[in-house]
C-alpha atoms as a PDB file:
ATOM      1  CA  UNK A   1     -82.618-125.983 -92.778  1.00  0.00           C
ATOM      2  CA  UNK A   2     -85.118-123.693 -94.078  1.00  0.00           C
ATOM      3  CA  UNK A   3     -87.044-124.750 -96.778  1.00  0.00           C
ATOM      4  CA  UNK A   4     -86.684-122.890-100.148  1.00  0.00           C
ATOM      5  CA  UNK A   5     -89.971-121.737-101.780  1.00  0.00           C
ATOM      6  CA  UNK A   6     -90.834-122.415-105.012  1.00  0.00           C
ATOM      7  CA  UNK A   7     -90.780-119.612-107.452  1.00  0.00           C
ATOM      8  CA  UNK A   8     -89.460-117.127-104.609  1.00  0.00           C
ATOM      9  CA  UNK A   9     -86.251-116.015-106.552  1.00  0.00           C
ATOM     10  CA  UNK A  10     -85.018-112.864-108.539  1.00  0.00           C
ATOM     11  CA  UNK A  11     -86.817-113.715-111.373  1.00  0.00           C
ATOM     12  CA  UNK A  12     -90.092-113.982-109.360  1.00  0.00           C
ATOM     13  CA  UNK A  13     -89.552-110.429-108.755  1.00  0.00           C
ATOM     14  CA  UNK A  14     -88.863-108.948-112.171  1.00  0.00           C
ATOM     15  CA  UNK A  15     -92.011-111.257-113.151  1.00  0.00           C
ATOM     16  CA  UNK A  16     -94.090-110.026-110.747  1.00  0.00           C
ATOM     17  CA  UNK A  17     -92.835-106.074-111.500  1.00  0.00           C
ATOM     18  CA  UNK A  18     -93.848-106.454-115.061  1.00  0.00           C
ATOM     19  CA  UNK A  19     -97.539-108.117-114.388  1.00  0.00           C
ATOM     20  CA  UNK A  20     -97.726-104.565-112.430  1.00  0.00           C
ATOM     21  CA  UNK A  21     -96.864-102.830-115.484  1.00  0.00           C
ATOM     22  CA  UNK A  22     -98.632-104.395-117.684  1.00  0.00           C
ATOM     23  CA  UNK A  23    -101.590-104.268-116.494  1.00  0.00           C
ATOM     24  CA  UNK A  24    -101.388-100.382-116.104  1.00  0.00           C
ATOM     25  CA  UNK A  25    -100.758-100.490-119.677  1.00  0.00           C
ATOM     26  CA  UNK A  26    -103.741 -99.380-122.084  1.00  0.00           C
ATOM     27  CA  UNK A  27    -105.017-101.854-124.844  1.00  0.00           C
ATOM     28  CA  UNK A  28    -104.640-100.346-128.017  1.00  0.00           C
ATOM     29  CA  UNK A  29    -108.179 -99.542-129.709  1.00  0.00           C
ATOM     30  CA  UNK A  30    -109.418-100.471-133.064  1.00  0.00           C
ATOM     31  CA  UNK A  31    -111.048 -96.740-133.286  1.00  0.00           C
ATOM     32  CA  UNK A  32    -110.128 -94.643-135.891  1.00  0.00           C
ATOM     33  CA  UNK A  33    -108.018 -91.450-134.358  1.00  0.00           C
ATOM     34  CA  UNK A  34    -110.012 -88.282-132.924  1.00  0.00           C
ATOM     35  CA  UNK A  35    -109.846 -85.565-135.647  1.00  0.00           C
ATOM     36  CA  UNK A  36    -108.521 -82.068-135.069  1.00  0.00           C
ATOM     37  CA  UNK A  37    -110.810 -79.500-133.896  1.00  0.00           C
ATOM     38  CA  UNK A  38    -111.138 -76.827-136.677  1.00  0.00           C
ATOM     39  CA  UNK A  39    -109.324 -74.041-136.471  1.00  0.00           C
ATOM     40  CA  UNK A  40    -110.303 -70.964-134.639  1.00  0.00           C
ATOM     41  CA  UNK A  41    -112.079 -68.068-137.292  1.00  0.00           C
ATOM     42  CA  UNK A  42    -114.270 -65.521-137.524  1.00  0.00           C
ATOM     43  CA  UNK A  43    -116.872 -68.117-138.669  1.00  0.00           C
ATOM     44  CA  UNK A  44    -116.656 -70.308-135.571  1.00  0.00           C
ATOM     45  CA  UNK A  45    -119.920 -70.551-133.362  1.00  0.00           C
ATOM     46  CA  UNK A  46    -119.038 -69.876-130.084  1.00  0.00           C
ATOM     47  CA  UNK A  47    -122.124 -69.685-128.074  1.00  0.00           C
ATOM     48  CA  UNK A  48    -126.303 -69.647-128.915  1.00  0.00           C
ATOM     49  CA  UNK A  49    -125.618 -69.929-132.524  1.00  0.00           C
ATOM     50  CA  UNK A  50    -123.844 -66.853-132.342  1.00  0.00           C
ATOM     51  CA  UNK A  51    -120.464 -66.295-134.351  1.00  0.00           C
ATOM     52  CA  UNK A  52    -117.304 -65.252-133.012  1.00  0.00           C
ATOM     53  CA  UNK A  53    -117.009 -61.987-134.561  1.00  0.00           C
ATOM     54  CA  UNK A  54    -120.981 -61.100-133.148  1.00  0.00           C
ATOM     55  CA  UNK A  55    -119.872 -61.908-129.846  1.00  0.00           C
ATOM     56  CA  UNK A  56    -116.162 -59.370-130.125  1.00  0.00           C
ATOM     57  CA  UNK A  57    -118.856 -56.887-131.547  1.00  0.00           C
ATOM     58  CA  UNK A  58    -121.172 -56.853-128.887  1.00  0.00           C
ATOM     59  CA  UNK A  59    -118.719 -57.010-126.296  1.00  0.00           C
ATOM     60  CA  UNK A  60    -117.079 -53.927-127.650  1.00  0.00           C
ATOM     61  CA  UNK A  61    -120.206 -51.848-128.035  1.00  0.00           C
ATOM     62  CA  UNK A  62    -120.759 -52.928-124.688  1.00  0.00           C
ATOM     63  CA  UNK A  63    -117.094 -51.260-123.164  1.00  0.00           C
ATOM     64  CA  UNK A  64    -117.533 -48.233-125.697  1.00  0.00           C
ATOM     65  CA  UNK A  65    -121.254 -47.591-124.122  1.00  0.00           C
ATOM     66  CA  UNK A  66    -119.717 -47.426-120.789  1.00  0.00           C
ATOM     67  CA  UNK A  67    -116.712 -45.303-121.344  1.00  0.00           C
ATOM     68  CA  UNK A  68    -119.467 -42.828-123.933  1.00  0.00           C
ATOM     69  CA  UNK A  69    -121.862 -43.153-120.625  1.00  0.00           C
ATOM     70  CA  UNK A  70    -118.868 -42.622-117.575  1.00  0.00           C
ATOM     71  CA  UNK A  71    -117.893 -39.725-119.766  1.00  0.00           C
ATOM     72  CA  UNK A  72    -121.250 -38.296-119.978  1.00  0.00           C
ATOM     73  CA  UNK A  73    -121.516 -38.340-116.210  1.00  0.00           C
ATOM     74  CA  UNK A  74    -118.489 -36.928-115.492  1.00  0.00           C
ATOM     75  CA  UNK A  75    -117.611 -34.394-117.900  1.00  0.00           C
ATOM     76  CA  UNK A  76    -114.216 -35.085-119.417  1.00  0.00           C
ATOM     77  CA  UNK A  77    -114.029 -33.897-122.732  1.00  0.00           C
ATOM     78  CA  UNK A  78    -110.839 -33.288-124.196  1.00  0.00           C
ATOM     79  CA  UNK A  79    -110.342 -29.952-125.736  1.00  0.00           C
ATOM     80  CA  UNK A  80    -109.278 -30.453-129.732  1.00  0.00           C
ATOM     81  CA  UNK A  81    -108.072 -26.709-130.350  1.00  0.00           C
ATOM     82  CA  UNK A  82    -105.330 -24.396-128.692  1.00  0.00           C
ATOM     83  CA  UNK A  83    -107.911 -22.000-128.796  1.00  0.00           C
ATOM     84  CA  UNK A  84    -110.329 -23.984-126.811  1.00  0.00           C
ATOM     85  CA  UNK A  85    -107.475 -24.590-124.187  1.00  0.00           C
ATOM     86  CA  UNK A  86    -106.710 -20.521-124.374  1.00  0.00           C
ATOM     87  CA  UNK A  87    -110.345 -19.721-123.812  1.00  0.00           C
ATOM     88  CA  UNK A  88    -110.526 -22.608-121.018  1.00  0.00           C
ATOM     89  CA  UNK A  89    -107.331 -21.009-119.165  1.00  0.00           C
ATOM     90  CA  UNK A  90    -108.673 -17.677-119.436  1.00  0.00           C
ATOM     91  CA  UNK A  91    -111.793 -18.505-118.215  1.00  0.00           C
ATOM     92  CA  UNK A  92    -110.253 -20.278-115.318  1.00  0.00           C
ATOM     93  CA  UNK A  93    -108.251 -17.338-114.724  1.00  0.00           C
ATOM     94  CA  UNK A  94    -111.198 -15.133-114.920  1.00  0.00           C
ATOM     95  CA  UNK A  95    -113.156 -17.272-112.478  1.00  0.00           C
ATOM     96  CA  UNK A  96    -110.425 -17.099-110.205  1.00  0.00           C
ATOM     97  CA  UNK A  97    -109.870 -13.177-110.375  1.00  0.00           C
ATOM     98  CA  UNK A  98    -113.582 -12.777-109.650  1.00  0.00           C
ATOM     99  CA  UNK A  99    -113.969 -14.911-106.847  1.00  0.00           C
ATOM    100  CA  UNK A 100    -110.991 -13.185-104.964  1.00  0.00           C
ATOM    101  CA  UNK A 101    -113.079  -9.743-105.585  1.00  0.00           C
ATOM    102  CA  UNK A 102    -116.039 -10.728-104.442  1.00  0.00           C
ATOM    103  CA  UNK A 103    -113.669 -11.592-100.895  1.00  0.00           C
ATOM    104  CA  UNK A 104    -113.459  -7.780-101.118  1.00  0.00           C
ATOM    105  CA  UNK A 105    -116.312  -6.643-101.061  1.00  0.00           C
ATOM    106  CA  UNK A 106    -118.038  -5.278 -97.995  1.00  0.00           C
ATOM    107  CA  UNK A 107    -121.255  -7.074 -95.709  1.00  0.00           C
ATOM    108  CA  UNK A 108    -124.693  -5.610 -97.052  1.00  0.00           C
ATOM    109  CA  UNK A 109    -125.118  -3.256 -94.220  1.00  0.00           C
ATOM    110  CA  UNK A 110    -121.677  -0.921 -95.602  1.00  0.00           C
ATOM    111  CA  UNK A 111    -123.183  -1.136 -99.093  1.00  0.00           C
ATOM    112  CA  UNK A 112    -126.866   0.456 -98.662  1.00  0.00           C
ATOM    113  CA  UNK A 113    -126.978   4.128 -99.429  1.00  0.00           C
ATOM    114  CA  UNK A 114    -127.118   6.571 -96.647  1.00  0.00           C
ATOM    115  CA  UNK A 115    -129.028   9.642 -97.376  1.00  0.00           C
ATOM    116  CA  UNK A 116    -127.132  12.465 -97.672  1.00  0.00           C
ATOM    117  CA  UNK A 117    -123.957  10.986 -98.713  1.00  0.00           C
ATOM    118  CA  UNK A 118    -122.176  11.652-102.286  1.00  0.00           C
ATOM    119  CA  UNK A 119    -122.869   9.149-105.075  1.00  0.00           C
ATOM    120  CA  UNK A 120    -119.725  10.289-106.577  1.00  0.00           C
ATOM    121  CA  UNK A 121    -117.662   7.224-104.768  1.00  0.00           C
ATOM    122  CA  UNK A 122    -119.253   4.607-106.931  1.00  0.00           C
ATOM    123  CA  UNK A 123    -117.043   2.771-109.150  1.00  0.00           C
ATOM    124  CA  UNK A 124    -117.027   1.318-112.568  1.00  0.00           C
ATOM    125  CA  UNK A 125    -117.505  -2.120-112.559  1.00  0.00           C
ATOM    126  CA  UNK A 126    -115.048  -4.325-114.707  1.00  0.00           C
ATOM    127  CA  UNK A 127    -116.557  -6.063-117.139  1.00  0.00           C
ATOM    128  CA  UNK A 128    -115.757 -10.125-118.209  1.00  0.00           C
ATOM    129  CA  UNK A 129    -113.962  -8.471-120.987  1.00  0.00           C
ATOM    130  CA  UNK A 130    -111.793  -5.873-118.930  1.00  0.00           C
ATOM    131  CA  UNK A 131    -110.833  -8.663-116.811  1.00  0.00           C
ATOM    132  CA  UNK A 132    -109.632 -10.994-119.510  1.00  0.00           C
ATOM    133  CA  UNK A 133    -107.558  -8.180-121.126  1.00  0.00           C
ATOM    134  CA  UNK A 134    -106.132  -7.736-117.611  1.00  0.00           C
ATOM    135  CA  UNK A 135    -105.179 -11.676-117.226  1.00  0.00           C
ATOM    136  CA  UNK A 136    -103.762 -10.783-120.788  1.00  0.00           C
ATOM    137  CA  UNK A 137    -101.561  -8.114-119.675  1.00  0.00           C
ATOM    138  CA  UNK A 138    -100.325  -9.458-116.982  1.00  0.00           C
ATOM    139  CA  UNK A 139     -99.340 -12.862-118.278  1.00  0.00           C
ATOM    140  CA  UNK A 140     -97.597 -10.638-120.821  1.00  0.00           C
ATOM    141  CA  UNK A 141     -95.873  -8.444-117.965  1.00  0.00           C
ATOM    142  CA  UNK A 142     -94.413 -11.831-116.099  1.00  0.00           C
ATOM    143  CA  UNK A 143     -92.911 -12.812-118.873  1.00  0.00           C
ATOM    144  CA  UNK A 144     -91.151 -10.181-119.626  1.00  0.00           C
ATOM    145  CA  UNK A 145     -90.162  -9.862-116.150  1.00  0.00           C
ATOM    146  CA  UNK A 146     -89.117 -13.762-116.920  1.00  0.00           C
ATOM    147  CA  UNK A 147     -87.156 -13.016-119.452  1.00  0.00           C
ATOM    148  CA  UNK A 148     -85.343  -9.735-118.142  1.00  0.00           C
ATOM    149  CA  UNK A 149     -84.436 -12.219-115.113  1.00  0.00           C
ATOM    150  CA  UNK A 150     -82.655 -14.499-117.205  1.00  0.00           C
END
């Protein structure tokens, strides 16, 4: 017969399970309880003695001076005015008008005067103005083209 040991029963086991636990378990202290931080403010000192609302202020003027200095570089002013976006379009139009006459014109060589010949064939150049009051007329003769289609 085998020999029973002492203190090897079920109750050995739930002892032995709660020595486990309870020496996980955490003494309680004597200390008072931590206090709550303070609550977060304008006033707070976040860093080098420096208050929260310096350090949202310099961080700001920091993004604004790049957006002031990206826009500097690259040019991209909003117009404010329907006028300025008129005189913007026309100009644009203008540009456009003058670029595809200067495809027209002729190499140097056609251009010099020959001796000899009349100097009656010159003609009138169009002025900036001429051209914008061109633009004008023909915007003005699509439209009503536009609206005799309809």
């Amino acid at each position: 017969m085998a020999r029973r040991r002492r203190g090897a029963g079920p109750l050995w086991a739930l002892g032995l399970c709660f020595a486990r636990v309870a020496g996980q378990l955490v003494e309680p202290s004597t200390a008072p309880p931590k206090p709550k931080p303070p609550p977060l403010t304008k006033e707070t000192v976040v860093f080098w003695d420096m208050r929260l609302w310096h350090v949202v202020g310099i961080f700001s003027l920091f993004v604004l001076s790049i957006i002031i200095t990206l826009c500097c570089i690259f040019n991209c002013r909003v117009p404010r005015t329907r006028k300025e976006i008129e005189a913007r379009y026309l100009q644009r139009k203008v540009a456009k008008m003058y670029t595809d006459k200067l495809e027209t014109v002729p190499p140097l060589n056609e251009l010099t005067e020959i001796p000899g010949e009349d100097k009656k064939k010159k003609k009138k150049k169009d002025s900036v103005d001429t051209v914008a009051i061109k633009v004008e007329e023909d915007e003005k003769n699509e439209a009503k083209k536009k609206k005799g289609e309809k």
